[in-house]
N, C-alpha and C. Protein backbone atom coordinates (compact mmCIF):
# COMPACT_ATOMS: atom_id res chain seq x y z
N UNK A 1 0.85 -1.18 0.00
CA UNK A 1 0.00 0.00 0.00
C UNK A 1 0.89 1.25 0.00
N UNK A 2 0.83 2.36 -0.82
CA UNK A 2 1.01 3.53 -1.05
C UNK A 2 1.13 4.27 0.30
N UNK A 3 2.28 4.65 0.79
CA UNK A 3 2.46 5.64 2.07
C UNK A 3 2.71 7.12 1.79
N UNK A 4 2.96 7.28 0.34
CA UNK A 4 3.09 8.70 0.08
C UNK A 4 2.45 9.16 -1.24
N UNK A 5 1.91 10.19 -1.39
CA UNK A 5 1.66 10.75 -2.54
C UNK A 5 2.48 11.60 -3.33
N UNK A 6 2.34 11.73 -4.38
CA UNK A 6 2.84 12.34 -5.29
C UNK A 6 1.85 13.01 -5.82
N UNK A 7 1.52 14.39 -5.97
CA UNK A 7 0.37 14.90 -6.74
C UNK A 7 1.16 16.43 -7.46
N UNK A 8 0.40 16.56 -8.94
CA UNK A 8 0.89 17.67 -9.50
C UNK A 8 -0.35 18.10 -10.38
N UNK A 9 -0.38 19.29 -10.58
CA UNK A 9 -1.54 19.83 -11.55
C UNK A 9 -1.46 19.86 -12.90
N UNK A 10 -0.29 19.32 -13.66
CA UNK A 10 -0.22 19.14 -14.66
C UNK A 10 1.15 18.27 -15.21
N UNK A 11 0.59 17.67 -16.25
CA UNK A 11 1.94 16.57 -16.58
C UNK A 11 3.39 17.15 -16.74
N UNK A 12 3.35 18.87 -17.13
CA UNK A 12 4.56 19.46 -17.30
C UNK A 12 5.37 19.28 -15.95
N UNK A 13 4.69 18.73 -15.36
CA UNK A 13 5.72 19.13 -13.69
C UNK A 13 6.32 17.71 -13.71
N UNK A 14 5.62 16.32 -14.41
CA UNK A 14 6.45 15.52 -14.52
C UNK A 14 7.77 15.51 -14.14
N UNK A 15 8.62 15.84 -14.99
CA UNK A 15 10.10 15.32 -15.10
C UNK A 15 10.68 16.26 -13.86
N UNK A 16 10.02 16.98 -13.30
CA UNK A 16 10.90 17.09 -11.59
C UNK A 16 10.22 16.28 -10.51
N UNK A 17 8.45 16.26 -10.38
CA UNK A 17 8.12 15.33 -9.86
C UNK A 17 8.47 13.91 -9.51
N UNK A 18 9.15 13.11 -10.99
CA UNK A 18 9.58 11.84 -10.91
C UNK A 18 10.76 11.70 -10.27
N UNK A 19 11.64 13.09 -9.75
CA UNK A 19 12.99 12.83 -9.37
C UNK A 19 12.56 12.17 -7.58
N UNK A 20 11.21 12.72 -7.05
CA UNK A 20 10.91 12.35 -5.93
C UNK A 20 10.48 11.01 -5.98
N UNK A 21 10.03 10.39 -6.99
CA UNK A 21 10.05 9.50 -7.46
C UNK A 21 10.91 8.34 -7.37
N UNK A 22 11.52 8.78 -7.73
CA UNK A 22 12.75 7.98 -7.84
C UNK A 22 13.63 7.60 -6.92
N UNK A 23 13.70 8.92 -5.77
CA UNK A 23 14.16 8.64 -4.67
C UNK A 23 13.66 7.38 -3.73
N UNK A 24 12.10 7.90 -3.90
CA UNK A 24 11.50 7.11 -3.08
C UNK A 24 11.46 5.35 -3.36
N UNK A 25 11.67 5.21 -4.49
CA UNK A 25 11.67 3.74 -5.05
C UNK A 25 13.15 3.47 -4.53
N UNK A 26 14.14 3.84 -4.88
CA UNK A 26 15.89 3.78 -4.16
C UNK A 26 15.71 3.43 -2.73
N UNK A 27 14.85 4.36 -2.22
CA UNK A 27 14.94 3.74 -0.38
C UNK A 27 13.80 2.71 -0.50
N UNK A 28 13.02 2.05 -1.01
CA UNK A 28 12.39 0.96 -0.92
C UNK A 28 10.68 1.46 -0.18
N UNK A 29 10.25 3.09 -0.86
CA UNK A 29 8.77 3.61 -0.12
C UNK A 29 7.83 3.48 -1.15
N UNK A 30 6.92 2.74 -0.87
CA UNK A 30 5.70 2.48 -1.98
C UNK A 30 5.19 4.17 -2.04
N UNK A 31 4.84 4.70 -3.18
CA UNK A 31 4.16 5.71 -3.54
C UNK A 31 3.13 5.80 -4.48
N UNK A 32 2.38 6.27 -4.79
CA UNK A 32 1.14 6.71 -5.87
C UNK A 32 1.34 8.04 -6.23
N UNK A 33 1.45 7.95 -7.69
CA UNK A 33 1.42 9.54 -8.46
C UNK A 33 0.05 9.86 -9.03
N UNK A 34 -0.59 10.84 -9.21
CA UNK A 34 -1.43 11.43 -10.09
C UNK A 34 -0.97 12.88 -9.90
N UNK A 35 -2.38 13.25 -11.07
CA UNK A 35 -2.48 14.70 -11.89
C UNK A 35 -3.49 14.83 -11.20
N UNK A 36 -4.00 15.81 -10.69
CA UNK A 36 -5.22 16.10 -10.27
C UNK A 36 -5.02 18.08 -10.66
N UNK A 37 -5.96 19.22 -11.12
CA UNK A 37 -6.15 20.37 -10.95
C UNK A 37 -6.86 20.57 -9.50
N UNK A 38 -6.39 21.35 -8.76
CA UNK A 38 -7.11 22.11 -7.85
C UNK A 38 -8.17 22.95 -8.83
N UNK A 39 -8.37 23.47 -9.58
CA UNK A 39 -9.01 24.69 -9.99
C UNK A 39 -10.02 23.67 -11.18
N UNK A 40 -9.19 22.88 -11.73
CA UNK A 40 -10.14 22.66 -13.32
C UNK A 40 -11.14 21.41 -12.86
N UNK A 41 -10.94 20.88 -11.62
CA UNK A 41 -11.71 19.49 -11.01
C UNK A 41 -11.41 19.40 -9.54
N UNK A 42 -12.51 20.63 -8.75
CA UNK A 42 -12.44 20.86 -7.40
C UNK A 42 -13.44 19.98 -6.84
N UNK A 43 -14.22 18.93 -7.42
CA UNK A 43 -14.44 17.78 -6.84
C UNK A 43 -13.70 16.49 -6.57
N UNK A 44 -13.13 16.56 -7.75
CA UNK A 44 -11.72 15.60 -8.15
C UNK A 44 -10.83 15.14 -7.14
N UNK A 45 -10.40 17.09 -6.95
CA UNK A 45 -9.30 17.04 -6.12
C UNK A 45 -9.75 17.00 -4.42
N UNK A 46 -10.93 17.24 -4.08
CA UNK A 46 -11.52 17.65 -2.62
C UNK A 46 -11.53 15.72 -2.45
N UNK A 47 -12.23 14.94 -3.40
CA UNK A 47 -12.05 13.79 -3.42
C UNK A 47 -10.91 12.89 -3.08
N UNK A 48 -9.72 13.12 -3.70
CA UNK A 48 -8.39 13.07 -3.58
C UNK A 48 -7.94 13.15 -2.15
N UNK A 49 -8.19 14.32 -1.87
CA UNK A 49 -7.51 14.98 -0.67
C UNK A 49 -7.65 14.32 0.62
N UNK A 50 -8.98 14.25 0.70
CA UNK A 50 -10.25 13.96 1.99
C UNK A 50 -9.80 12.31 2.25
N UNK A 51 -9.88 11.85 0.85
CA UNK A 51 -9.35 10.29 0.80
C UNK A 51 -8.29 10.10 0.52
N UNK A 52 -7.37 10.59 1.12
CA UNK A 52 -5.42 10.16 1.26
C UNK A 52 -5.46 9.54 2.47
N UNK A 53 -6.20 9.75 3.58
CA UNK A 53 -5.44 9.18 4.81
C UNK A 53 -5.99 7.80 4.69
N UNK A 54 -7.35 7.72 4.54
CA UNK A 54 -8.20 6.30 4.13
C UNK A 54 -7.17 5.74 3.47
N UNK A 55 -6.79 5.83 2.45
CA UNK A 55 -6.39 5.10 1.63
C UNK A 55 -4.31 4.38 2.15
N UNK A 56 -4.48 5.38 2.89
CA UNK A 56 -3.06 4.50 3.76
C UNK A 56 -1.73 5.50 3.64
N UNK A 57 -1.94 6.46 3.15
CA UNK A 57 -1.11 7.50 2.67
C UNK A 57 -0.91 8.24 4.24
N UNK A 58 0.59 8.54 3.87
CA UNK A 58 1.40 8.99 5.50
C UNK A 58 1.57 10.19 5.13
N UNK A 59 1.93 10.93 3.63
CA UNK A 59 2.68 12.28 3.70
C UNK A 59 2.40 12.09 2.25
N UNK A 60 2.26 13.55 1.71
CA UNK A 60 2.00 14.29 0.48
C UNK A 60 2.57 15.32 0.03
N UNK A 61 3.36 14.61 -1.11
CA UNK A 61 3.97 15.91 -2.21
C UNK A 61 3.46 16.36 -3.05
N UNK A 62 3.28 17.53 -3.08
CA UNK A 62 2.74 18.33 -3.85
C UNK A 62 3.07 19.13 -4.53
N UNK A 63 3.31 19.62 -5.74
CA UNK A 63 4.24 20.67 -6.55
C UNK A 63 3.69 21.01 -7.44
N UNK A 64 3.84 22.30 -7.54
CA UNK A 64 2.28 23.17 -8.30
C UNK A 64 3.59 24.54 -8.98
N UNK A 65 2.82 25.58 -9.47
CA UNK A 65 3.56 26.30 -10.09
C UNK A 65 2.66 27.61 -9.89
N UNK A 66 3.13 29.01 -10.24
CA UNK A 66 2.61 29.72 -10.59
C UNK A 66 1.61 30.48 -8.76
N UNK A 67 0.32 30.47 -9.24
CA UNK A 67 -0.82 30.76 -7.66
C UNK A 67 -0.01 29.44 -6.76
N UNK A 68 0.44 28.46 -7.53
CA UNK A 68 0.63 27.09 -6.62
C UNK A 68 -0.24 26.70 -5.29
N UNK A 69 -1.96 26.52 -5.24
CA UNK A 69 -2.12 26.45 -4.60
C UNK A 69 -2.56 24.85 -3.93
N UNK A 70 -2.27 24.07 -5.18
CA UNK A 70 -2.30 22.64 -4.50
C UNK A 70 -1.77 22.08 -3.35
N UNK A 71 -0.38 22.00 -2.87
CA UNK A 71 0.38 22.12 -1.79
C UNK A 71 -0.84 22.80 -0.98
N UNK A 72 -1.08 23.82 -0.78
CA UNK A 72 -1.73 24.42 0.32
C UNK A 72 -3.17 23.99 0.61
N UNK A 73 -3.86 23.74 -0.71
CA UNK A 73 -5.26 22.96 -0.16
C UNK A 73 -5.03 21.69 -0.10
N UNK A 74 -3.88 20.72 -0.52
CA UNK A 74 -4.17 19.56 0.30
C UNK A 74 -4.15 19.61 1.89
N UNK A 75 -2.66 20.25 2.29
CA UNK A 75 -2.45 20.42 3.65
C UNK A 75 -3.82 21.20 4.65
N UNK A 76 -4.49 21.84 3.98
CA UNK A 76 -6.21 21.75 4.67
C UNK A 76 -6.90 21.26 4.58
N UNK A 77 -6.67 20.17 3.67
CA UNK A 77 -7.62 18.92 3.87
C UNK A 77 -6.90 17.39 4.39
N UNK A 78 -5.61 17.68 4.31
CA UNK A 78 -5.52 15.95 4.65
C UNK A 78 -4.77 16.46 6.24
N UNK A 79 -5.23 15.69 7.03
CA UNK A 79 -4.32 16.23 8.56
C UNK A 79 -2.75 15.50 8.63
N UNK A 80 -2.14 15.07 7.66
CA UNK A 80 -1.12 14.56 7.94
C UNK A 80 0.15 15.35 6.88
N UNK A 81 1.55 15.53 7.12
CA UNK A 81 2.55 15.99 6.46
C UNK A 81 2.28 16.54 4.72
N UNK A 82 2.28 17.33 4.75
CA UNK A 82 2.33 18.02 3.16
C UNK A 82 3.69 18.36 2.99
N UNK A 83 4.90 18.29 1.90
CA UNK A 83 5.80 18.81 1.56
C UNK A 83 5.42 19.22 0.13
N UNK A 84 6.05 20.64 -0.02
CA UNK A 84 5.70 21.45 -1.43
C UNK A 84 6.57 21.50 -2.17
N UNK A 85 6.32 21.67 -3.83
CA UNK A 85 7.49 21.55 -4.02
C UNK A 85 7.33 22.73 -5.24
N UNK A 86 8.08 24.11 -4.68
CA UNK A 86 7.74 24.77 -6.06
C UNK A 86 8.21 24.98 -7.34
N UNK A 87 7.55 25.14 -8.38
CA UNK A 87 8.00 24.66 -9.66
C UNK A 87 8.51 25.92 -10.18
N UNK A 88 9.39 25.72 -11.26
CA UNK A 88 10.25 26.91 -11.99
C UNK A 88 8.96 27.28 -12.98
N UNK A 89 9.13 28.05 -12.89
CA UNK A 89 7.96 29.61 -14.21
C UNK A 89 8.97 30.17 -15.04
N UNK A 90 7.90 30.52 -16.26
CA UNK A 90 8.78 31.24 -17.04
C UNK A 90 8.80 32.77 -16.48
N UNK A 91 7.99 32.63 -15.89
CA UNK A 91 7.64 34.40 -15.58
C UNK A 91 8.44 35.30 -14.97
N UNK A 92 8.59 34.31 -13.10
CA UNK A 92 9.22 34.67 -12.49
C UNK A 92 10.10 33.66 -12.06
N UNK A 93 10.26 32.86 -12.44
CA UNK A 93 11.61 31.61 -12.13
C UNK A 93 11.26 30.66 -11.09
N UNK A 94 10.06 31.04 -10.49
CA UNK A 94 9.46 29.83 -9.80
C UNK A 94 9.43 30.76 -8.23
N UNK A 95 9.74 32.02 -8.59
CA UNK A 95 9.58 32.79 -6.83
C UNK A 95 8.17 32.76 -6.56
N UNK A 96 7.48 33.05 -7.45
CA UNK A 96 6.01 32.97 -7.19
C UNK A 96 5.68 31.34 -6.47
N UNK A 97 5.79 30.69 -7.07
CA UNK A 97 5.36 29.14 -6.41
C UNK A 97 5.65 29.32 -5.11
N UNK A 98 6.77 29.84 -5.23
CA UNK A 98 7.78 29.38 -3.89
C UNK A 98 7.20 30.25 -2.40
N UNK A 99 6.76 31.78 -2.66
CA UNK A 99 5.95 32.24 -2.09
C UNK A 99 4.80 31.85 -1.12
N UNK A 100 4.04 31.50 -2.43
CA UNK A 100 2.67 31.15 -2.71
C UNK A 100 2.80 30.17 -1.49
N UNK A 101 3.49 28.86 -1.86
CA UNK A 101 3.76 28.07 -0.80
C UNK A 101 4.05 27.98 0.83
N UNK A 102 4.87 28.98 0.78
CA UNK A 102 5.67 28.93 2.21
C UNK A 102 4.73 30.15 3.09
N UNK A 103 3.60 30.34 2.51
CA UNK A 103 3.19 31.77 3.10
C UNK A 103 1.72 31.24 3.29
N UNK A 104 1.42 30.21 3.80
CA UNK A 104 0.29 29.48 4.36
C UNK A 104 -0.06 30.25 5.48
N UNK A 105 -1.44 30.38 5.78
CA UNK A 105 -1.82 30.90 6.92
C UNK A 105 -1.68 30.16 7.95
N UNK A 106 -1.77 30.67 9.49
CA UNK A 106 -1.24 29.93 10.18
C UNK A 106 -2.73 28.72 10.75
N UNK A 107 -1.77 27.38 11.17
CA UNK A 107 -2.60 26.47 11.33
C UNK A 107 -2.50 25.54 9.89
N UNK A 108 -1.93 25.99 8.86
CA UNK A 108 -2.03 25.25 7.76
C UNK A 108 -0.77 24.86 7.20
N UNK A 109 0.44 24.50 7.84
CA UNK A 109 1.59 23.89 7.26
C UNK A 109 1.70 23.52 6.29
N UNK A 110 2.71 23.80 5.39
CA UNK A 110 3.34 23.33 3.84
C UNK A 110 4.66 23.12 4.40
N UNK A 111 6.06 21.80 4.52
CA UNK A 111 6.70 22.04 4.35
C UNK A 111 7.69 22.02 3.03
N UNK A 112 8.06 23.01 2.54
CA UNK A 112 8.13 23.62 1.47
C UNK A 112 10.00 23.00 1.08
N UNK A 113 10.34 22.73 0.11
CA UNK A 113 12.03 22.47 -0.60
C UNK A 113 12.11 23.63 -1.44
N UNK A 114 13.07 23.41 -2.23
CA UNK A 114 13.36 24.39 -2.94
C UNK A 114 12.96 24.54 -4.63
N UNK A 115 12.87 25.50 -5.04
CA UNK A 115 12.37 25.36 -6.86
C UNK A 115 12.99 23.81 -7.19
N UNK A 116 11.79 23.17 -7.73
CA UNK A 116 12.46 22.12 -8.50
C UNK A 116 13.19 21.07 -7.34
N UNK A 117 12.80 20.80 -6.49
CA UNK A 117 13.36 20.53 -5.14
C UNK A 117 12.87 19.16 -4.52
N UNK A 118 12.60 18.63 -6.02
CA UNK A 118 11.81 16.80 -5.69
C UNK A 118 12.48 16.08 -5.08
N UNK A 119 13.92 15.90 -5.43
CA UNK A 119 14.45 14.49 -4.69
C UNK A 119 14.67 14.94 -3.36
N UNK A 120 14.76 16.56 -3.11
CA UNK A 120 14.84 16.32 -1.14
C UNK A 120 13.35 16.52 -0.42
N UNK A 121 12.72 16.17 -1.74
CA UNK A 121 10.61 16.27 -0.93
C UNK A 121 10.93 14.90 -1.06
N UNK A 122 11.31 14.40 -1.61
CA UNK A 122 11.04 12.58 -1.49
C UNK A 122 11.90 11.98 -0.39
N UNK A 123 13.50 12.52 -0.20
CA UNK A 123 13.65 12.29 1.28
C UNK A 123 13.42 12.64 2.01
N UNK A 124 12.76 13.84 2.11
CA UNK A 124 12.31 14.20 3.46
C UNK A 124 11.04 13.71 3.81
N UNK A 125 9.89 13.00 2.99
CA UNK A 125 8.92 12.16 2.85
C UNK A 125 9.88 10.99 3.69
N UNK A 126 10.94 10.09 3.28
CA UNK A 126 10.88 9.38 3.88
C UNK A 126 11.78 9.26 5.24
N UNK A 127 12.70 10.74 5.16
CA UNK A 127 12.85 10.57 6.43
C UNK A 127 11.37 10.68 7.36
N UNK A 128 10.67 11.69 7.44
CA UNK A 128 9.50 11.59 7.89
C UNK A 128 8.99 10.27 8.29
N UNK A 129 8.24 9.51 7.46
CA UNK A 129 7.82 7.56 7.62
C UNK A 129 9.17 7.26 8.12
N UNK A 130 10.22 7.28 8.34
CA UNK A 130 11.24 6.80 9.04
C UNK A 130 11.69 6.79 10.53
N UNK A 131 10.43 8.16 11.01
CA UNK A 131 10.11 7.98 12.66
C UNK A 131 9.81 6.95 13.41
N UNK A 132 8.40 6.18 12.65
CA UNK A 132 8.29 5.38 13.22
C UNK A 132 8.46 3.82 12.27
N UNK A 133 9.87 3.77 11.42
CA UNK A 133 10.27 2.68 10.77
C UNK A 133 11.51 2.61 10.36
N UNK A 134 12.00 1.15 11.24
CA UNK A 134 13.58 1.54 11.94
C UNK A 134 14.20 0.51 10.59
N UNK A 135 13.38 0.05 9.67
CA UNK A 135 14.05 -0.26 8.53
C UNK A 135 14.39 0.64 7.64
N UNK A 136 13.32 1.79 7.40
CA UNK A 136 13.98 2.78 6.60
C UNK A 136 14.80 3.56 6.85
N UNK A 137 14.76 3.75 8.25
CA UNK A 137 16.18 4.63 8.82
C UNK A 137 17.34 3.95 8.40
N UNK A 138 17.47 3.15 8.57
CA UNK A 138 18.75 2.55 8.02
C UNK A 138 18.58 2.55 6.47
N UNK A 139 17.70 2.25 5.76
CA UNK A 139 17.99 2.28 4.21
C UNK A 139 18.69 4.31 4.34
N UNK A 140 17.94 5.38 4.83
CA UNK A 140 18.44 6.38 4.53
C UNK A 140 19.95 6.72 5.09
N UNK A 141 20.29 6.02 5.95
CA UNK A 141 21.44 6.26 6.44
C UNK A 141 22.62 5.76 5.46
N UNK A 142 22.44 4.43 5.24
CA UNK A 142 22.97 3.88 4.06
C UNK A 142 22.94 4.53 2.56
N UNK A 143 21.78 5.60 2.43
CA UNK A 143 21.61 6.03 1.03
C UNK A 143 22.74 7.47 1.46
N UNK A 144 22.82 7.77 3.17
CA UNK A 144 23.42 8.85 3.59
C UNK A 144 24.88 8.86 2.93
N UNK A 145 25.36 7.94 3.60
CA UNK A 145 26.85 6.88 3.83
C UNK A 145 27.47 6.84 2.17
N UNK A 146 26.41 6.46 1.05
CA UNK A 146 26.55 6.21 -0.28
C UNK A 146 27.07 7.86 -0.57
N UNK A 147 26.01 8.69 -0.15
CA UNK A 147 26.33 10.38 -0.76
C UNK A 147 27.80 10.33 -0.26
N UNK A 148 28.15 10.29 0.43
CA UNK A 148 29.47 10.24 1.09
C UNK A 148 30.75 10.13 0.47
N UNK A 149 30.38 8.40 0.02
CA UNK A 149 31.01 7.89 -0.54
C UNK A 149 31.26 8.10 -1.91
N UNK A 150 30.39 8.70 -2.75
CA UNK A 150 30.50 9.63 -4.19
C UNK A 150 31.22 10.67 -3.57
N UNK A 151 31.02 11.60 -2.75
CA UNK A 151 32.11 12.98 -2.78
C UNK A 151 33.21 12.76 -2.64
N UNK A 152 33.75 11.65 -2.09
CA UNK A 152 35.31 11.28 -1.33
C UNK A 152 35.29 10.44 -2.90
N UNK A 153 35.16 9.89 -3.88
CA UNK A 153 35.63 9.40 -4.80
C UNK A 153 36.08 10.32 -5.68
N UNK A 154 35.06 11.33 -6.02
CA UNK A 154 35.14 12.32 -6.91
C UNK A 154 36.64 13.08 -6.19
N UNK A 155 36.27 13.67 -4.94
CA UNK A 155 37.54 13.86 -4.59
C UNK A 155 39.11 13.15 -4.87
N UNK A 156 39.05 12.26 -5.00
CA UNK A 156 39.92 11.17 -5.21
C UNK A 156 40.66 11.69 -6.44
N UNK A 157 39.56 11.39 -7.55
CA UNK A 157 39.51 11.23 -9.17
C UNK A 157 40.16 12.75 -8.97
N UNK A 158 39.77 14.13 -8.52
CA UNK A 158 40.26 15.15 -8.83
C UNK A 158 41.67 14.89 -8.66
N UNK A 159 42.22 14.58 -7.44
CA UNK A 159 43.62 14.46 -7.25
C UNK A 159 44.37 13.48 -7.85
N UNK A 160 44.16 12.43 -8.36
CA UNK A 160 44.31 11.91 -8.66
C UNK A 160 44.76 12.22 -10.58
N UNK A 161 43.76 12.87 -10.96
CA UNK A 161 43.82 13.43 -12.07
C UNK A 161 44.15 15.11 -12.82
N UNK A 162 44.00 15.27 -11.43
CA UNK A 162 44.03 16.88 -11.25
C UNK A 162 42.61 17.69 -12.69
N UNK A 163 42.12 18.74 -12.16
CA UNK A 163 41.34 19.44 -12.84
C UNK A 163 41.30 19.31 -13.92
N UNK A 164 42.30 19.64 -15.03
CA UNK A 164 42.24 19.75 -16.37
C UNK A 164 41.91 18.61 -17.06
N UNK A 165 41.89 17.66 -16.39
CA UNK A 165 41.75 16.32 -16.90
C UNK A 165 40.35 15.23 -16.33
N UNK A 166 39.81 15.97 -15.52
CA UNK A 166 39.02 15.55 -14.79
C UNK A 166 37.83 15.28 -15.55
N UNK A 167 37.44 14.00 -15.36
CA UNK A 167 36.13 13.71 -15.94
C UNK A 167 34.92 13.23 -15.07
N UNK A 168 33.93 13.36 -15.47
CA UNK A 168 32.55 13.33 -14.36
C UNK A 168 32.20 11.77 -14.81
């Protein structure tokens, strides 16, 4: 069963959405993605929302763009963890999302990452479920230990090769 959501208002948010995605499959967290509009299917989405916790869902990502107000009406409808995730605009580069987001009235938590900021909404999704699950703590510690272990290599390869020669 699905412990986290993934929700976005349109397929363009795809290819940053899936990076949370992806995370979450790496540490071993069942998730469910959809598209849902807040605005174009406010039964849809009130539907959605109301029925996340029923359905077994621990914490919800959400990443919207622009008004971005998905993030913020799930987190008033579902009583459990919302993380936001705001999306880059052509307009204003994604400050608006990012706003929009973090400027919840009070009583209504978003915790918010950064533009484009999926793979640390997907760990922080599972550090979150990792309070009370002492298997995933260790998968993240181990996924910790791995980051680690890429910088001290790369480090390596630099000296090893020195700059001018350095390949990724």
């Amino acid at each position: 069963m699905a412990k986290v959501s993934i929700v976005m208002g349109s397929d363009s948010d795809l290819p940053v959405m899936a990076k949370a995605a992806g995370v979450l499959e790496e540490l071993g967290v069942e998730y469910e993605m959809t598209i849902i509009s807040a605005h174009r299917e406010p039964d849809i989405f009130f539907e959605y929302a109301k029925g996340a916790e029923e359905r077994g869902i621990k914490v919800i990502i959400a990443g919207a763009g622009m008004a971005a107000h998905l993030p913020g009406m799930c987190a008033a409808l579902f009583p459990l963890p919302v993380i936001g995730i705001p999306m880059h605009t052509a307009s204003l580069g994604g400050r608006d999302s990012l706003y929009s987001i973090v400027q919840m009235p009070g009583g209504i938590p978003v915790a918010t990452v950064a533009i484009d900021g999926a793979k640390n909404a997907g760990i922080l999704a599972a550090k979150m479920l990792a309070i009370s699950d002492d298997d995933l703590l260790a998968r993240l510690r181990e996924y910790t230990e791995n980051m680690k272990k890429e910088v001290q290599a790369k480090d390596a390869r630099l000296k090893e090769t020195g700059y001018k020669n350095y390949k990724k």
